[in-house]
N, C-alpha and C. Protein backbone atom coordinates (compact mmCIF):
# COMPACT_ATOMS: atom_id res chain seq x y z
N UNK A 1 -21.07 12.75 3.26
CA UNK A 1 -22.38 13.30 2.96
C UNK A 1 -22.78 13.00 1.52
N UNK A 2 -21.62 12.89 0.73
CA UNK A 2 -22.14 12.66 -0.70
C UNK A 2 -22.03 11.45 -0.95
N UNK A 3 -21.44 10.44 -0.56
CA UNK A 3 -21.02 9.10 -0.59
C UNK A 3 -22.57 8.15 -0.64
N UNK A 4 -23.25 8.33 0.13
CA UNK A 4 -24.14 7.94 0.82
C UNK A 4 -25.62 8.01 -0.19
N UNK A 5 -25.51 9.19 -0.42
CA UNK A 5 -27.16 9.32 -1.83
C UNK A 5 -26.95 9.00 -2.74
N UNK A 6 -25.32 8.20 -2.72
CA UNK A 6 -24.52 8.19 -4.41
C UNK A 6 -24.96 6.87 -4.45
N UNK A 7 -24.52 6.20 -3.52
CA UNK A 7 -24.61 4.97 -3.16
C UNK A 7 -26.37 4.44 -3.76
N UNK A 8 -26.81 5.28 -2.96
CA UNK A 8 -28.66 4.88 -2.74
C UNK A 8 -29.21 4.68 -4.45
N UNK A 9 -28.52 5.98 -5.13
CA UNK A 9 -28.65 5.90 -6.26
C UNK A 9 -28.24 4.85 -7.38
N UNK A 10 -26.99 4.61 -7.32
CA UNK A 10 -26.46 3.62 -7.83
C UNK A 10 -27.13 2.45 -7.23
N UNK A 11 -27.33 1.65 -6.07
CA UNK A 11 -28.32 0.49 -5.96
C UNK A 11 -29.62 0.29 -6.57
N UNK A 12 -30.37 2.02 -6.52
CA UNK A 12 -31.69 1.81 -7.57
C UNK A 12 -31.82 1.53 -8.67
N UNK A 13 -30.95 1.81 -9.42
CA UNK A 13 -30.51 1.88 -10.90
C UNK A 13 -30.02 0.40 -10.89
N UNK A 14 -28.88 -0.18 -10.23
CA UNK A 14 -28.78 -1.47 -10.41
C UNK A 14 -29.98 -2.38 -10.16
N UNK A 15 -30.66 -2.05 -8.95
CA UNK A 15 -31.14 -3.18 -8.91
C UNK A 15 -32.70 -3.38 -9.65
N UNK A 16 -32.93 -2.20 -10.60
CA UNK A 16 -33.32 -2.07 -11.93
C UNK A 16 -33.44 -3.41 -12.91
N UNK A 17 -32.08 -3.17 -12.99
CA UNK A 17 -31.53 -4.52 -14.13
C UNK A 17 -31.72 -6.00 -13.64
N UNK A 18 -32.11 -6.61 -14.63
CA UNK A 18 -31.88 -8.16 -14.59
C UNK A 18 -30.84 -8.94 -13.88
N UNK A 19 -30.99 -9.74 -13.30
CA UNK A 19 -29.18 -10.63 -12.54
C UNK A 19 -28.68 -10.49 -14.21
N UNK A 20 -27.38 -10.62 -14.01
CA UNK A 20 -26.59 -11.18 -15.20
C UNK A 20 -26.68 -10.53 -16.48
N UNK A 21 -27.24 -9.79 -16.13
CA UNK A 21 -27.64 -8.94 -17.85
C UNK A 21 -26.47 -8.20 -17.74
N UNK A 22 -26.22 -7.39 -19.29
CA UNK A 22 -25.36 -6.61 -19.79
C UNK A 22 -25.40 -5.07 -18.86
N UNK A 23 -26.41 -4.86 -18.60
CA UNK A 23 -26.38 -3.85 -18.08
C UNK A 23 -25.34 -3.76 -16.64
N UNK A 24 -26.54 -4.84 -15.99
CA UNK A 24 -26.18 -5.05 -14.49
C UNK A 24 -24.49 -5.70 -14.60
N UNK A 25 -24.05 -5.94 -15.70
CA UNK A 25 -22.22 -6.54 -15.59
C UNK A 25 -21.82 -5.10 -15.69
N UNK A 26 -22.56 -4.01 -16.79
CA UNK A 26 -21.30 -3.23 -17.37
C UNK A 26 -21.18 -2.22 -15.88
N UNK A 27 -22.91 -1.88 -14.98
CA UNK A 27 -22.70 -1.09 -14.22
C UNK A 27 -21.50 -1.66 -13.21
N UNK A 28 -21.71 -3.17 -12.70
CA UNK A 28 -20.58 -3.16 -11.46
C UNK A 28 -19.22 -3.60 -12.22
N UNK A 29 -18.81 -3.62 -12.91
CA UNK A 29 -17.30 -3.25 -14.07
C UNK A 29 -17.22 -1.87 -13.57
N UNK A 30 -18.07 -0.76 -14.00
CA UNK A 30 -18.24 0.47 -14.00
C UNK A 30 -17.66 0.99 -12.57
N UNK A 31 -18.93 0.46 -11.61
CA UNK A 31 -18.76 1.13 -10.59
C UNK A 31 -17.51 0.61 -9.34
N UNK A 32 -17.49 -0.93 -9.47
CA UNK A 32 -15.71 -1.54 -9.04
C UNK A 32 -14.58 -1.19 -9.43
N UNK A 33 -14.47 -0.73 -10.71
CA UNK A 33 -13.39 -0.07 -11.62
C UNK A 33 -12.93 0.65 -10.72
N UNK A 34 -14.34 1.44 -10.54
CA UNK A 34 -13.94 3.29 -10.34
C UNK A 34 -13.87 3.42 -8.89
N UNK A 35 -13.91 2.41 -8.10
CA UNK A 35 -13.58 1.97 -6.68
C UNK A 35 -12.70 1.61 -6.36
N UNK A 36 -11.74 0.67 -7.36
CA UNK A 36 -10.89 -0.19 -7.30
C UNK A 36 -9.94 1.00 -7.82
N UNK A 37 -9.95 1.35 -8.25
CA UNK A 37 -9.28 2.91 -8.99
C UNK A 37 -8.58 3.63 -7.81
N UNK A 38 -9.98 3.94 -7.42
CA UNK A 38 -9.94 5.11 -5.89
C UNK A 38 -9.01 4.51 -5.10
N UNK A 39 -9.00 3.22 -4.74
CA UNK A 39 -8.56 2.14 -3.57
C UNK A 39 -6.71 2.04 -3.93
N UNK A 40 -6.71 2.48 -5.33
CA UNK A 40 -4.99 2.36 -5.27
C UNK A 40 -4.67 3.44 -5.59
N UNK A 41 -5.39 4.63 -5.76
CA UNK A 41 -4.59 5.86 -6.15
C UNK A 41 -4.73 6.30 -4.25
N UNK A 42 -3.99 7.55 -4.60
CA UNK A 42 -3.58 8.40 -3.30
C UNK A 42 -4.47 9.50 -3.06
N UNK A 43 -6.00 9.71 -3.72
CA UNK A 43 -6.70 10.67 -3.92
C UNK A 43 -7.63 10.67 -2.67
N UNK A 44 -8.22 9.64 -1.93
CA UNK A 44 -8.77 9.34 -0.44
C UNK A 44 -8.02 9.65 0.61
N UNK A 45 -8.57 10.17 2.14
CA UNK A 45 -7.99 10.08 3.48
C UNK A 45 -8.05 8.70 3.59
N UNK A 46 -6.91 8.35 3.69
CA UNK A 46 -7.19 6.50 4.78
C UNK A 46 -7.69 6.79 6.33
N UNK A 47 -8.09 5.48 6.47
CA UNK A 47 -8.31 5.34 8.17
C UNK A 47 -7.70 4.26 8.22
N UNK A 48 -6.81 4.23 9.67
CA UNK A 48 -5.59 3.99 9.77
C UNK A 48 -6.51 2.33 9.93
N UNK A 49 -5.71 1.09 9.66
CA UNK A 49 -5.91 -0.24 9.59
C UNK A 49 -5.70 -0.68 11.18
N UNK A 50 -6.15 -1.57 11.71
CA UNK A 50 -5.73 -1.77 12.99
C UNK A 50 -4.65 -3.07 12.78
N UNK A 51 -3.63 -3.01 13.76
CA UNK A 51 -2.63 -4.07 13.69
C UNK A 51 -2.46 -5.42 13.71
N UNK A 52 -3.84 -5.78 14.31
CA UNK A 52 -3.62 -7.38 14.23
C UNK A 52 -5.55 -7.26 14.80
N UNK A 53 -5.83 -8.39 14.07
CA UNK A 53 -7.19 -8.73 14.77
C UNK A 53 -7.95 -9.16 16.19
N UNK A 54 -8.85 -9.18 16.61
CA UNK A 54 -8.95 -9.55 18.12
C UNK A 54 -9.19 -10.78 17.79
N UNK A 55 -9.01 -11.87 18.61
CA UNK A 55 -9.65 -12.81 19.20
C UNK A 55 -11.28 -12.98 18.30
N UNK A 56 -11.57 -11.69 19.23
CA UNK A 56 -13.64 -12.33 18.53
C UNK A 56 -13.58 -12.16 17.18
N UNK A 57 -12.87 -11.07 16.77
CA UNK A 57 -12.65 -10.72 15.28
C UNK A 57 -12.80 -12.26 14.02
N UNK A 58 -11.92 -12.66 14.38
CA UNK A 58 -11.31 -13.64 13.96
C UNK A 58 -12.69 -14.94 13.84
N UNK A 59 -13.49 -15.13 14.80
CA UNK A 59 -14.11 -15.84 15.00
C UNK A 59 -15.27 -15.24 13.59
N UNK A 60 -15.25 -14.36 13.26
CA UNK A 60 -15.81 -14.12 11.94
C UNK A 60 -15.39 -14.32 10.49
N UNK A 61 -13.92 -15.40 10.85
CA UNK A 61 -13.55 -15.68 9.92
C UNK A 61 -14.19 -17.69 9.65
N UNK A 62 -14.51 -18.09 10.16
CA UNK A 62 -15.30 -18.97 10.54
C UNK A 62 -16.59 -19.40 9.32
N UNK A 63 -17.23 -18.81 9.78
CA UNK A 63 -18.62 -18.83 8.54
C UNK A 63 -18.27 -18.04 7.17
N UNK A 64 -17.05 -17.18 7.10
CA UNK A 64 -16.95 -17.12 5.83
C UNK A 64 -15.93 -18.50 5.17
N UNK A 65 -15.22 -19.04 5.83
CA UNK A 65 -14.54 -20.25 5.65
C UNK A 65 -15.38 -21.35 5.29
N UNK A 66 -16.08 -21.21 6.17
CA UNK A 66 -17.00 -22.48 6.21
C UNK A 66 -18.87 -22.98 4.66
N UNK A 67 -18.70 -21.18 4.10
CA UNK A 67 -19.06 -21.11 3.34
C UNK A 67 -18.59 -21.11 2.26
N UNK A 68 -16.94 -20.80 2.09
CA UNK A 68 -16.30 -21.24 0.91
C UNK A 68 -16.10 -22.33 0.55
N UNK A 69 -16.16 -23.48 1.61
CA UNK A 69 -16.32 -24.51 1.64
C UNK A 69 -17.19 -25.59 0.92
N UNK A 70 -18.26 -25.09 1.32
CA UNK A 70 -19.62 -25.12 0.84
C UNK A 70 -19.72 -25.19 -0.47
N UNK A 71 -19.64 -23.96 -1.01
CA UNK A 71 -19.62 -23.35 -2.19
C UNK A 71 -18.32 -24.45 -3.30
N UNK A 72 -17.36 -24.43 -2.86
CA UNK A 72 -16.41 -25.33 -3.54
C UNK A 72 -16.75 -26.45 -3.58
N UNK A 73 -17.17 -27.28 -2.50
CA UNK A 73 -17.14 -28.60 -2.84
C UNK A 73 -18.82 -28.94 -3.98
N UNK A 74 -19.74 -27.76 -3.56
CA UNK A 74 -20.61 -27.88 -4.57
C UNK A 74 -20.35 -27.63 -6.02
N UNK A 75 -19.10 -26.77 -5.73
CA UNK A 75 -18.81 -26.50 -7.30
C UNK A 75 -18.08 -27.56 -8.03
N UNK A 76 -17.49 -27.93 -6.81
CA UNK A 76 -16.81 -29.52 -7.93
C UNK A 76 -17.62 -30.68 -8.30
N UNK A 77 -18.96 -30.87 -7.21
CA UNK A 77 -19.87 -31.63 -7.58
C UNK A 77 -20.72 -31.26 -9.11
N UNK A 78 -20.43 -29.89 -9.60
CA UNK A 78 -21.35 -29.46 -10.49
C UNK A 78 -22.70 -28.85 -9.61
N UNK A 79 -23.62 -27.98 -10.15
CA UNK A 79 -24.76 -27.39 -9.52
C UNK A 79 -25.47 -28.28 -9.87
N UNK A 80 -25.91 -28.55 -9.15
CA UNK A 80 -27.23 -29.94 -9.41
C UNK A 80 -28.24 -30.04 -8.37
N UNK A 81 -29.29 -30.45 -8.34
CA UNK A 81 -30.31 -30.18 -7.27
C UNK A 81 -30.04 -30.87 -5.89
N UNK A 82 -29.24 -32.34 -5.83
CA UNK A 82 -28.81 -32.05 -4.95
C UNK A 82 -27.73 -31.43 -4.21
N UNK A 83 -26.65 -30.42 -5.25
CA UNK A 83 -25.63 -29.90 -4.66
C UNK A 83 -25.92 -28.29 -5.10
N UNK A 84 -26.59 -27.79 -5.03
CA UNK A 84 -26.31 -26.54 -5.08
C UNK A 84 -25.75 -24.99 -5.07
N UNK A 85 -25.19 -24.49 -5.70
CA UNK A 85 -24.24 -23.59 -5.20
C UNK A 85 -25.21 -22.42 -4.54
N UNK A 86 -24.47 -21.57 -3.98
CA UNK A 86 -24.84 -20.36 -3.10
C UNK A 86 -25.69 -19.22 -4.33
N UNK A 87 -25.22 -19.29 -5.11
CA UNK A 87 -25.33 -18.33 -5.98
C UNK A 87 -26.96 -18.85 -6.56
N UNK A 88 -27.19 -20.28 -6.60
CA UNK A 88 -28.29 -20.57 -7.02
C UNK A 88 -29.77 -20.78 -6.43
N UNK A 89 -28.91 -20.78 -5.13
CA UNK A 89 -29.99 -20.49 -3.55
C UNK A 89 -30.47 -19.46 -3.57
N UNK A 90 -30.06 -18.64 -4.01
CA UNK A 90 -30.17 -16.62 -3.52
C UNK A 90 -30.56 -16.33 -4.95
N UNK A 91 -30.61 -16.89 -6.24
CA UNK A 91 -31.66 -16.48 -7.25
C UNK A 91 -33.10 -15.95 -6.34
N UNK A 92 -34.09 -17.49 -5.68
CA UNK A 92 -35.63 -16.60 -5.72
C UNK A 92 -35.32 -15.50 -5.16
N UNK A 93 -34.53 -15.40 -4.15
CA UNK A 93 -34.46 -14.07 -3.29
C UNK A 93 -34.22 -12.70 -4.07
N UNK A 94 -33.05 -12.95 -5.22
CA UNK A 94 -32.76 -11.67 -6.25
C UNK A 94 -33.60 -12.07 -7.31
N UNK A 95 -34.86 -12.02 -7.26
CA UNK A 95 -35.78 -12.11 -8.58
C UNK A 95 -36.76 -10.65 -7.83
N UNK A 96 -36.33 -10.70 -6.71
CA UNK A 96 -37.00 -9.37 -6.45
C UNK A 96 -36.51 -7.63 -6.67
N UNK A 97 -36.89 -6.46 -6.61
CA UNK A 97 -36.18 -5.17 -6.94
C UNK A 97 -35.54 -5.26 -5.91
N UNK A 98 -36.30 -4.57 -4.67
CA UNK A 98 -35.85 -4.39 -3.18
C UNK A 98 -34.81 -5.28 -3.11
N UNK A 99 -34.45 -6.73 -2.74
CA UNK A 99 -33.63 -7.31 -2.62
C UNK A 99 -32.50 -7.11 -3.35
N UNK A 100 -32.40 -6.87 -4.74
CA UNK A 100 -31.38 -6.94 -5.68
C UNK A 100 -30.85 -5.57 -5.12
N UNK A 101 -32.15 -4.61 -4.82
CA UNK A 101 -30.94 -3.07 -4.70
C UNK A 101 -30.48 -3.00 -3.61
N UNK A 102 -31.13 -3.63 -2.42
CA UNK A 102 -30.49 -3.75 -1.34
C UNK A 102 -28.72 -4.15 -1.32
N UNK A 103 -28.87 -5.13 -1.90
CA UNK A 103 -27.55 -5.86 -1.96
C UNK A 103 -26.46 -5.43 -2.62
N UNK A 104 -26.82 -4.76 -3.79
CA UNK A 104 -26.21 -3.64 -4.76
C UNK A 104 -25.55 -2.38 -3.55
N UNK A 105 -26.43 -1.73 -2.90
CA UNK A 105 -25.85 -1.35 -1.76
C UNK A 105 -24.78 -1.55 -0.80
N UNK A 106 -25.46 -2.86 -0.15
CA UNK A 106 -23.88 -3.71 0.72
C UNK A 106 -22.62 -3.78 -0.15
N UNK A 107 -22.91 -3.96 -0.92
CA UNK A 107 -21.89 -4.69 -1.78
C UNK A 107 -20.74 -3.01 -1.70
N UNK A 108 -21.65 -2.28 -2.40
CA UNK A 108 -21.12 -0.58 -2.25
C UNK A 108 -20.12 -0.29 -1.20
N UNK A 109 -21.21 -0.50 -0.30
CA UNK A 109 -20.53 0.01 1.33
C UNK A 109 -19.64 -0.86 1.48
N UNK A 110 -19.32 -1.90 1.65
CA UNK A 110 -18.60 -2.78 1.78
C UNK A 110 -17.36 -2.51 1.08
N UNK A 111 -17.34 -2.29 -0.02
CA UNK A 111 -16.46 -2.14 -1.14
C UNK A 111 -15.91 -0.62 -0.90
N UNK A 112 -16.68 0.53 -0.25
CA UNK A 112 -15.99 1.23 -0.15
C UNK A 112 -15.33 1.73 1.37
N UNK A 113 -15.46 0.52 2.14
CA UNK A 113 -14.73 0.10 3.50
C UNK A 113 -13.58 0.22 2.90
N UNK A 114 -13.59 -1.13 2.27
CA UNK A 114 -12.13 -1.72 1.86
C UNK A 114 -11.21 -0.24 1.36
N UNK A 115 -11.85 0.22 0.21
CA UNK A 115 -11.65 1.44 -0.38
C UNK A 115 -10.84 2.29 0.71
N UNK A 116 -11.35 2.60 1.60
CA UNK A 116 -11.26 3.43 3.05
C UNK A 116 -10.00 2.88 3.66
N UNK A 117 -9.42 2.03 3.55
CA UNK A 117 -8.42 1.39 4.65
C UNK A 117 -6.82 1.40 4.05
């Protein structure tokens, strides 16, 4: 119940800030720290991990593979217009609030999955 407006809050406030600015580094330092914190101390209920992945599961390992991929071989090319990295695609998109806090969000929830397990 409290997790959740904490969250909402912290995305507004981030996605406030500029990409890359001092702010927007010190908040997710700040707020990963104090996640990453949570995630190895003994102070959370876990939910129990499941033992091995399914089949379809797995098949979601796929497009994240296939985007690291991506991403690497552009990075060895250098970012350049015709090789682009991921990160430089998804600028126009985070030049917006909504978008930036949105994602500030996922990133949250996501992070406090992991946190959870």
């Amino acid at each position: 119940m409290v997790v959740v407006p904490v969250f909402v809050l912290v995305s507004l406030v981030g996605g406030a800030f500029p990409s890359f600015s001092l702010p927007a580094n010190l908040l997710v330092l700040g707020v990963g720290g104090t996640l990453f914190w949570l995630g190895l101390s003994s102070r959370l209920p876990r939910r129990l991990a499941p033992r091995r992945l399914s089949g379809s599961a797995a098949w979601w390992l796929v497009p994240v593979f296939a985007l690291a991929l991506v991403e690497l071989v552009n990075f060895a090319y250098g970012s350049t217009y015709a090789h682009p990295t991921l990160s430089l695609l998804a600028d126009p998109v985070l030049d917006g609030y909504l978008a930036r806090a949105a994602l500030y969000f996922g990133w949250l929830t996501g992070f406090w999955a992991l946190v959870r397990r």
